[in-house]
N, C-alpha and C. Protein backbone atom coordinates (compact mmCIF):
# COMPACT_ATOMS: atom_id res chain seq x y z
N UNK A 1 1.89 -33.67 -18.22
CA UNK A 1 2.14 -33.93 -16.82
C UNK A 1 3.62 -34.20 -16.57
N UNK A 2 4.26 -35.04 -17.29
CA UNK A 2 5.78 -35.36 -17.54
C UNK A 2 6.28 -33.75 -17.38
N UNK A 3 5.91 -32.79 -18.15
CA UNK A 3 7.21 -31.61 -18.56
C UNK A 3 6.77 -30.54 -17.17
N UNK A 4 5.79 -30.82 -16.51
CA UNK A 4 5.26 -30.28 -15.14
C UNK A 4 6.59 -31.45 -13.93
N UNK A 5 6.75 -32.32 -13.84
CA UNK A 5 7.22 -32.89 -13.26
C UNK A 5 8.50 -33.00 -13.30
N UNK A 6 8.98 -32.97 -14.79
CA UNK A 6 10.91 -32.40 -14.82
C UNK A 6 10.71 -31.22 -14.51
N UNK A 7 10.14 -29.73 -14.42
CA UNK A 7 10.46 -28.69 -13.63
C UNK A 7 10.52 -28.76 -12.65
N UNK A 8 9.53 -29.56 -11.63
CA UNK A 8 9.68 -29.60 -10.54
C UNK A 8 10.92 -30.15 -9.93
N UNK A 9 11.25 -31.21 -10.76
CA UNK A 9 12.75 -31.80 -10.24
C UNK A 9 13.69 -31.21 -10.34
N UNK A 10 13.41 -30.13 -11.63
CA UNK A 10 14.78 -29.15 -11.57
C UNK A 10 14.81 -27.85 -10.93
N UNK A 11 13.51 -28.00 -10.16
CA UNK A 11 13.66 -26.67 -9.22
C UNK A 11 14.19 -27.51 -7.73
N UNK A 12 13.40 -28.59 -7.32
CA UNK A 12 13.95 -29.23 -6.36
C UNK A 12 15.82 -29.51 -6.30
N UNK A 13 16.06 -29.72 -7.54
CA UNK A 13 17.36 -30.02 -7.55
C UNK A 13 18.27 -28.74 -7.55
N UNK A 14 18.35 -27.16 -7.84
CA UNK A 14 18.50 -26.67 -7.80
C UNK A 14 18.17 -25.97 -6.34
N UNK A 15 17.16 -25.93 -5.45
CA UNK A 15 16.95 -25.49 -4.20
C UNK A 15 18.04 -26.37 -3.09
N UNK A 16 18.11 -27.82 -3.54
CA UNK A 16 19.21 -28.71 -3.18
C UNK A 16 20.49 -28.21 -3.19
N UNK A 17 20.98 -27.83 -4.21
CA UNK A 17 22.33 -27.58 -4.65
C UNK A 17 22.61 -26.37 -3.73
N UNK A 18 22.03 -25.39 -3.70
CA UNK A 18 21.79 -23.92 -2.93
C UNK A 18 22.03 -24.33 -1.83
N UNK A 19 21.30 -24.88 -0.78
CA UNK A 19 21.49 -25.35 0.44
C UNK A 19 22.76 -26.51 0.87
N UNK A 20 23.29 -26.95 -0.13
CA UNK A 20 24.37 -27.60 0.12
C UNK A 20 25.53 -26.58 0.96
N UNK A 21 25.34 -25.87 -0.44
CA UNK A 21 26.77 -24.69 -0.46
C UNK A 21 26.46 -23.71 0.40
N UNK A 22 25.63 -23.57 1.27
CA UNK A 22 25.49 -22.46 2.33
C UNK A 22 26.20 -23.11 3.27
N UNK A 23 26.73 -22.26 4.58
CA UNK A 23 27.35 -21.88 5.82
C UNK A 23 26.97 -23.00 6.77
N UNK A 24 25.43 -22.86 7.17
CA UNK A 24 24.86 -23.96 8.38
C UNK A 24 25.01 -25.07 7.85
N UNK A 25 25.22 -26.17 9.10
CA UNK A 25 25.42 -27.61 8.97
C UNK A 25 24.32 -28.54 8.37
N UNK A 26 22.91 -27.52 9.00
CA UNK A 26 21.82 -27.72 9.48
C UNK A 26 21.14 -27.48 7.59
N UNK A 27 21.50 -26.38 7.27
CA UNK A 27 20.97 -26.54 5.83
C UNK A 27 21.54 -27.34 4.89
N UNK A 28 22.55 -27.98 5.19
CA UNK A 28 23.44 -28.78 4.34
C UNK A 28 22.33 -30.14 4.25
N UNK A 29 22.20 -30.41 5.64
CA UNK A 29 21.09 -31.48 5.73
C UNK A 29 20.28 -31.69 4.96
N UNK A 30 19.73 -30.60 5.17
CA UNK A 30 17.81 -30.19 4.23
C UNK A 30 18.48 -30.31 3.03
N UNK A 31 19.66 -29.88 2.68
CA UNK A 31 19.55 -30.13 1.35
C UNK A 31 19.81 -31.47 0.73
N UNK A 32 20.45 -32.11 1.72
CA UNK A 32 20.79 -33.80 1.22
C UNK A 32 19.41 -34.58 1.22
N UNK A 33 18.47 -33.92 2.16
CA UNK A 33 16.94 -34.48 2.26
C UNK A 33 16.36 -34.11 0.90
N UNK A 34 16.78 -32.91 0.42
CA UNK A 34 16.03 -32.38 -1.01
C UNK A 34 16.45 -33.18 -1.97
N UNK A 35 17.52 -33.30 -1.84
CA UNK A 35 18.31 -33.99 -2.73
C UNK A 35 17.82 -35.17 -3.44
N UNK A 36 17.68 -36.12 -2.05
CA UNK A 36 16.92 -37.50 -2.24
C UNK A 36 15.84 -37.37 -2.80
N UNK A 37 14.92 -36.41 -2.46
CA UNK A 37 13.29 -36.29 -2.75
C UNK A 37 13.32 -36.21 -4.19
N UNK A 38 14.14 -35.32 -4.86
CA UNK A 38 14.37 -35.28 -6.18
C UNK A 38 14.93 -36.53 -7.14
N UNK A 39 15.57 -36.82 -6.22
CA UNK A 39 16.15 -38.49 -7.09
C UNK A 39 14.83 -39.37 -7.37
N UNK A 40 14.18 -39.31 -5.95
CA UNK A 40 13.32 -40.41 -5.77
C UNK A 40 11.88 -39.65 -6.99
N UNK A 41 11.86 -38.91 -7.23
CA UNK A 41 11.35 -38.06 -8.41
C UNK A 41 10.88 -38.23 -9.93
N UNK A 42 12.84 -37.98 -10.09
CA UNK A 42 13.25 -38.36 -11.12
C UNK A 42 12.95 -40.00 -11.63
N UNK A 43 13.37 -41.11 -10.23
CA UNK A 43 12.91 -42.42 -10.67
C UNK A 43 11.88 -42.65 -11.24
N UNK A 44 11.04 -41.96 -10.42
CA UNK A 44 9.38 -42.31 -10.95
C UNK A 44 8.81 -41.59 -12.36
N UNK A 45 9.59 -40.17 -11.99
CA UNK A 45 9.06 -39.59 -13.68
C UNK A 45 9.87 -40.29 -15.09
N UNK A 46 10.75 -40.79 -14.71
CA UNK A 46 11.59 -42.14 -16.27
C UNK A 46 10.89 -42.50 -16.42
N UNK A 47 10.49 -43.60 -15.14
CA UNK A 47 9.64 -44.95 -15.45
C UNK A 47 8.23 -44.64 -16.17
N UNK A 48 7.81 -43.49 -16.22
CA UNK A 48 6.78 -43.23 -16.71
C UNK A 48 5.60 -43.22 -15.81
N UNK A 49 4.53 -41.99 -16.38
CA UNK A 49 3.42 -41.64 -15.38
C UNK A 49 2.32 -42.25 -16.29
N UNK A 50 2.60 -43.84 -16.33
CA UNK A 50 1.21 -44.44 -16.98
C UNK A 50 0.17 -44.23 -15.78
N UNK A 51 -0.79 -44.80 -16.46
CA UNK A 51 -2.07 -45.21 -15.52
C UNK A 51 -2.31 -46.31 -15.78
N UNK A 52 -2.69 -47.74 -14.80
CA UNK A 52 -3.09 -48.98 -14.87
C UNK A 52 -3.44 -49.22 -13.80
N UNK A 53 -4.14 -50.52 -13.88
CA UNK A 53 -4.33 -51.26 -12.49
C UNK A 53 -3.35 -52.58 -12.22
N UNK A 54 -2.99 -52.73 -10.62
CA UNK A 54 -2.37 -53.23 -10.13
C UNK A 54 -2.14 -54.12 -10.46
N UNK A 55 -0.84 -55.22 -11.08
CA UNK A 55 -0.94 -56.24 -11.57
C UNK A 55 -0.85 -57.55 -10.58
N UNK A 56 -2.35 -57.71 -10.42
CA UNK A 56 -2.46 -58.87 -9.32
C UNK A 56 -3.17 -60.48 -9.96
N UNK A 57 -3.00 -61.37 -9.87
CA UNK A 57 -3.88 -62.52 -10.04
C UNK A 57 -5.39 -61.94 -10.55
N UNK A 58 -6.03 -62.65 -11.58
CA UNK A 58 -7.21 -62.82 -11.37
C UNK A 58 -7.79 -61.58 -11.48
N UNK A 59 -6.93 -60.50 -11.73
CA UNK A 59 -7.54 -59.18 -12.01
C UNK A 59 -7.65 -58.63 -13.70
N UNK A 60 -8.43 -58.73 -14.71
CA UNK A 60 -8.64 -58.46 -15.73
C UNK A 60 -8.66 -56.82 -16.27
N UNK A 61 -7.54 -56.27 -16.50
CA UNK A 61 -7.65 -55.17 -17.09
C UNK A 61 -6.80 -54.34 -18.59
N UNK A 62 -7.10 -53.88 -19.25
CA UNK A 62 -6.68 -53.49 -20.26
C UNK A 62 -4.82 -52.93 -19.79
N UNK A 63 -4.46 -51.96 -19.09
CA UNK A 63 -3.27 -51.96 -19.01
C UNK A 63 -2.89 -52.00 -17.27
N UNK A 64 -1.61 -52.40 -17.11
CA UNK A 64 -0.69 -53.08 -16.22
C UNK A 64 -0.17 -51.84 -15.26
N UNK A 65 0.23 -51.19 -14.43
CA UNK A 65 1.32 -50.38 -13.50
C UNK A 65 2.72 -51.57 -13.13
N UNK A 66 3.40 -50.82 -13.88
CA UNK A 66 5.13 -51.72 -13.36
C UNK A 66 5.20 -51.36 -12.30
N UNK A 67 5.90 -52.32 -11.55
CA UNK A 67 5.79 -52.19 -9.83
C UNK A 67 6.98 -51.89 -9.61
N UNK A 68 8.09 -51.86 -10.71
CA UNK A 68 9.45 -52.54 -9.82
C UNK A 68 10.19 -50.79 -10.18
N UNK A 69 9.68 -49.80 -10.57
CA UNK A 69 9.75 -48.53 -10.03
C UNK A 69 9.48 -47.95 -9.02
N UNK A 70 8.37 -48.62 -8.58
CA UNK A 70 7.88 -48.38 -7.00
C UNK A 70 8.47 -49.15 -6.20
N UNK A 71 8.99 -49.90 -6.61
CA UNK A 71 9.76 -51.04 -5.51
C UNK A 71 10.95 -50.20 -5.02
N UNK A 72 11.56 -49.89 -6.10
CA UNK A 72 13.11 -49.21 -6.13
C UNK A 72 13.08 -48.05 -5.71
N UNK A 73 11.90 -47.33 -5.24
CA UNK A 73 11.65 -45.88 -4.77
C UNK A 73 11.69 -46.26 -3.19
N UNK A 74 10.58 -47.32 -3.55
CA UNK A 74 10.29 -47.06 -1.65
C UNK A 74 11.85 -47.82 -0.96
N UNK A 75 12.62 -48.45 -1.70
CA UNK A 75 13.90 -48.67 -1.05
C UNK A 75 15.03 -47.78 -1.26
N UNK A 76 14.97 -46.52 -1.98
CA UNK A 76 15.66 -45.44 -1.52
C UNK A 76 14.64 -44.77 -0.92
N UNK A 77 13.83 -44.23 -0.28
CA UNK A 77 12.93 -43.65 0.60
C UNK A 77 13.25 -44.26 1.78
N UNK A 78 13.55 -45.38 1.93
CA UNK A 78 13.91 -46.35 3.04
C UNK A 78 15.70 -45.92 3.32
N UNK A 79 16.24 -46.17 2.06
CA UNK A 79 17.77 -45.76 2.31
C UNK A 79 18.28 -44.28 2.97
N UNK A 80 17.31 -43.04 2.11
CA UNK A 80 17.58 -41.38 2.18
C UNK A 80 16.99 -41.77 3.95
N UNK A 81 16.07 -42.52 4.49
CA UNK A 81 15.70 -42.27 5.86
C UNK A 81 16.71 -42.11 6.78
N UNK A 82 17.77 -43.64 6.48
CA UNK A 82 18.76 -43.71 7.16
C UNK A 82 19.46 -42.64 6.93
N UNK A 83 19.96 -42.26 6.03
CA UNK A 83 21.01 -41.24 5.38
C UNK A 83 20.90 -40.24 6.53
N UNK A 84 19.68 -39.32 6.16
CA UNK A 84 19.17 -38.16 6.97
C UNK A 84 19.43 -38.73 8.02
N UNK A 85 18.75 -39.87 9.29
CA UNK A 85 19.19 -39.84 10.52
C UNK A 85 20.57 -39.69 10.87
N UNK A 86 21.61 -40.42 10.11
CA UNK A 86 22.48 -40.40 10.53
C UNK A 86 23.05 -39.29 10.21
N UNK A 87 22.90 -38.18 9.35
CA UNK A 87 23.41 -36.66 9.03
C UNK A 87 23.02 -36.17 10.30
N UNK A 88 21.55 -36.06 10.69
CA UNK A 88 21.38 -35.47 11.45
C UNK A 88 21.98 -35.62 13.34
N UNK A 89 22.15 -36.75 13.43
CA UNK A 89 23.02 -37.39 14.46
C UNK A 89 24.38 -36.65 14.69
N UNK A 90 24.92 -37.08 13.18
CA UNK A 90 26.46 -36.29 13.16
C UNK A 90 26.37 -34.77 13.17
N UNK A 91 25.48 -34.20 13.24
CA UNK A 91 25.35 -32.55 13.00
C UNK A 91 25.18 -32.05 14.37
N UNK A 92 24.03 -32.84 14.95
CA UNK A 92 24.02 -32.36 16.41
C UNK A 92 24.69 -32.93 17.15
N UNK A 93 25.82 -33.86 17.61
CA UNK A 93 27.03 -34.02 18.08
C UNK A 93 28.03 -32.98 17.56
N UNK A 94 27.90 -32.44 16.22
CA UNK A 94 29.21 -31.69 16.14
C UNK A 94 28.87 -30.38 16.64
N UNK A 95 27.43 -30.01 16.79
CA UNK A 95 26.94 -29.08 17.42
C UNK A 95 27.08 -28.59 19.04
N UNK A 96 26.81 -29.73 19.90
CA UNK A 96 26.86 -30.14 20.77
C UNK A 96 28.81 -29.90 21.54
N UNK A 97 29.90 -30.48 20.50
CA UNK A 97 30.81 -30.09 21.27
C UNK A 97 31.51 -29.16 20.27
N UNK A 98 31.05 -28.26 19.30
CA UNK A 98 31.48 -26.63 19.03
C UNK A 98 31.20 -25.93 18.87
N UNK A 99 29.89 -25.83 19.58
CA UNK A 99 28.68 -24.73 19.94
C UNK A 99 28.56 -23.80 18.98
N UNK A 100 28.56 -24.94 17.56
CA UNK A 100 28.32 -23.92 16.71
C UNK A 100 27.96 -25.19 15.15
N UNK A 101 26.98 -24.41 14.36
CA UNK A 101 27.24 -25.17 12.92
C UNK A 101 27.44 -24.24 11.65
N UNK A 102 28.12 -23.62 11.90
CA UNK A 102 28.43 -22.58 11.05
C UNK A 102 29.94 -23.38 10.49
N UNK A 103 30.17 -23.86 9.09
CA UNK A 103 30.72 -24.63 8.38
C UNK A 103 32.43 -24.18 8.35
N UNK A 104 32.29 -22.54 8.20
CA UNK A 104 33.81 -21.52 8.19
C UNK A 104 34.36 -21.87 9.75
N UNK A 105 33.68 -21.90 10.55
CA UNK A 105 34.00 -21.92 11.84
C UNK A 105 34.41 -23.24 12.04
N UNK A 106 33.64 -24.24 11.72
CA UNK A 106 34.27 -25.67 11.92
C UNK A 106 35.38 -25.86 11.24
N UNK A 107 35.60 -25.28 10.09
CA UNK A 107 37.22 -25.56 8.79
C UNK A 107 37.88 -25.06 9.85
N UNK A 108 38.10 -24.33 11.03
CA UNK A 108 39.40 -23.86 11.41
C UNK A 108 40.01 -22.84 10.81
N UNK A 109 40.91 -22.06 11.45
CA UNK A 109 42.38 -21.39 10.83
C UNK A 109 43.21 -22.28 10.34
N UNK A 110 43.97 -21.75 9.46
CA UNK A 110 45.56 -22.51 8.89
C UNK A 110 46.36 -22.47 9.88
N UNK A 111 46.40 -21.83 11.12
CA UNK A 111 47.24 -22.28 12.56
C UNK A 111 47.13 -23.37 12.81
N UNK A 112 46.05 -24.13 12.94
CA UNK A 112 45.67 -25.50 13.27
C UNK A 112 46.03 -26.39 12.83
């Protein structure tokens, strides 16, 4: 399940990288969104894909789930949220006054 799950991260991370380096503003985004999804990924596939039950009070079971991988996920899941809003904010304002998100077009000429 592990060597199913690093491919996936390295196709995610690779579909990321692709969309960085393209033209639109707009795919640059998606790819900083991919980006994260893959980090947040990677966290969880380190920490390991045990199986246990929840380690709560009073609950008797042979093995444990570490929480504090899931802790640290759902607070970059929480962080990439902000990230993305605010990419996306700055994309459609820059959209908005240069009627355009095409990346060559925003660099300008060397006249400028």
């Amino acid at each position: 399940m592990e060597i199913l799950m690093i491919l996936t991260i390295g196709v995610i991370f690779t579909v990321s990288t692709y969309m960085i380096l393209t033209k639109s503003l707009l795919r640059v985004v998606i790819g900083v969104v991919l980006l994260g999804h893959g980090a947040h990924l990677l966290l969880l596939t380190l920490a390991g894909l045990n199986k246990g039950a929840p380690p709560l009070l009073g609950q008797e079971a042979a093995a444990y789930a570490d929480p504090l991988p899931q802790a640290l996920i759902l607070t970059a899941i929480v962080i990439s949220f902000g990230v993305t809003a605010f990419l996306l904010v700055i994309a459609y304002r820059t959209y908005k006054v240069h009627k355009t998100d095409d990346l060559d077009q925003l660099r300008g000429n060397a006249d400028e």
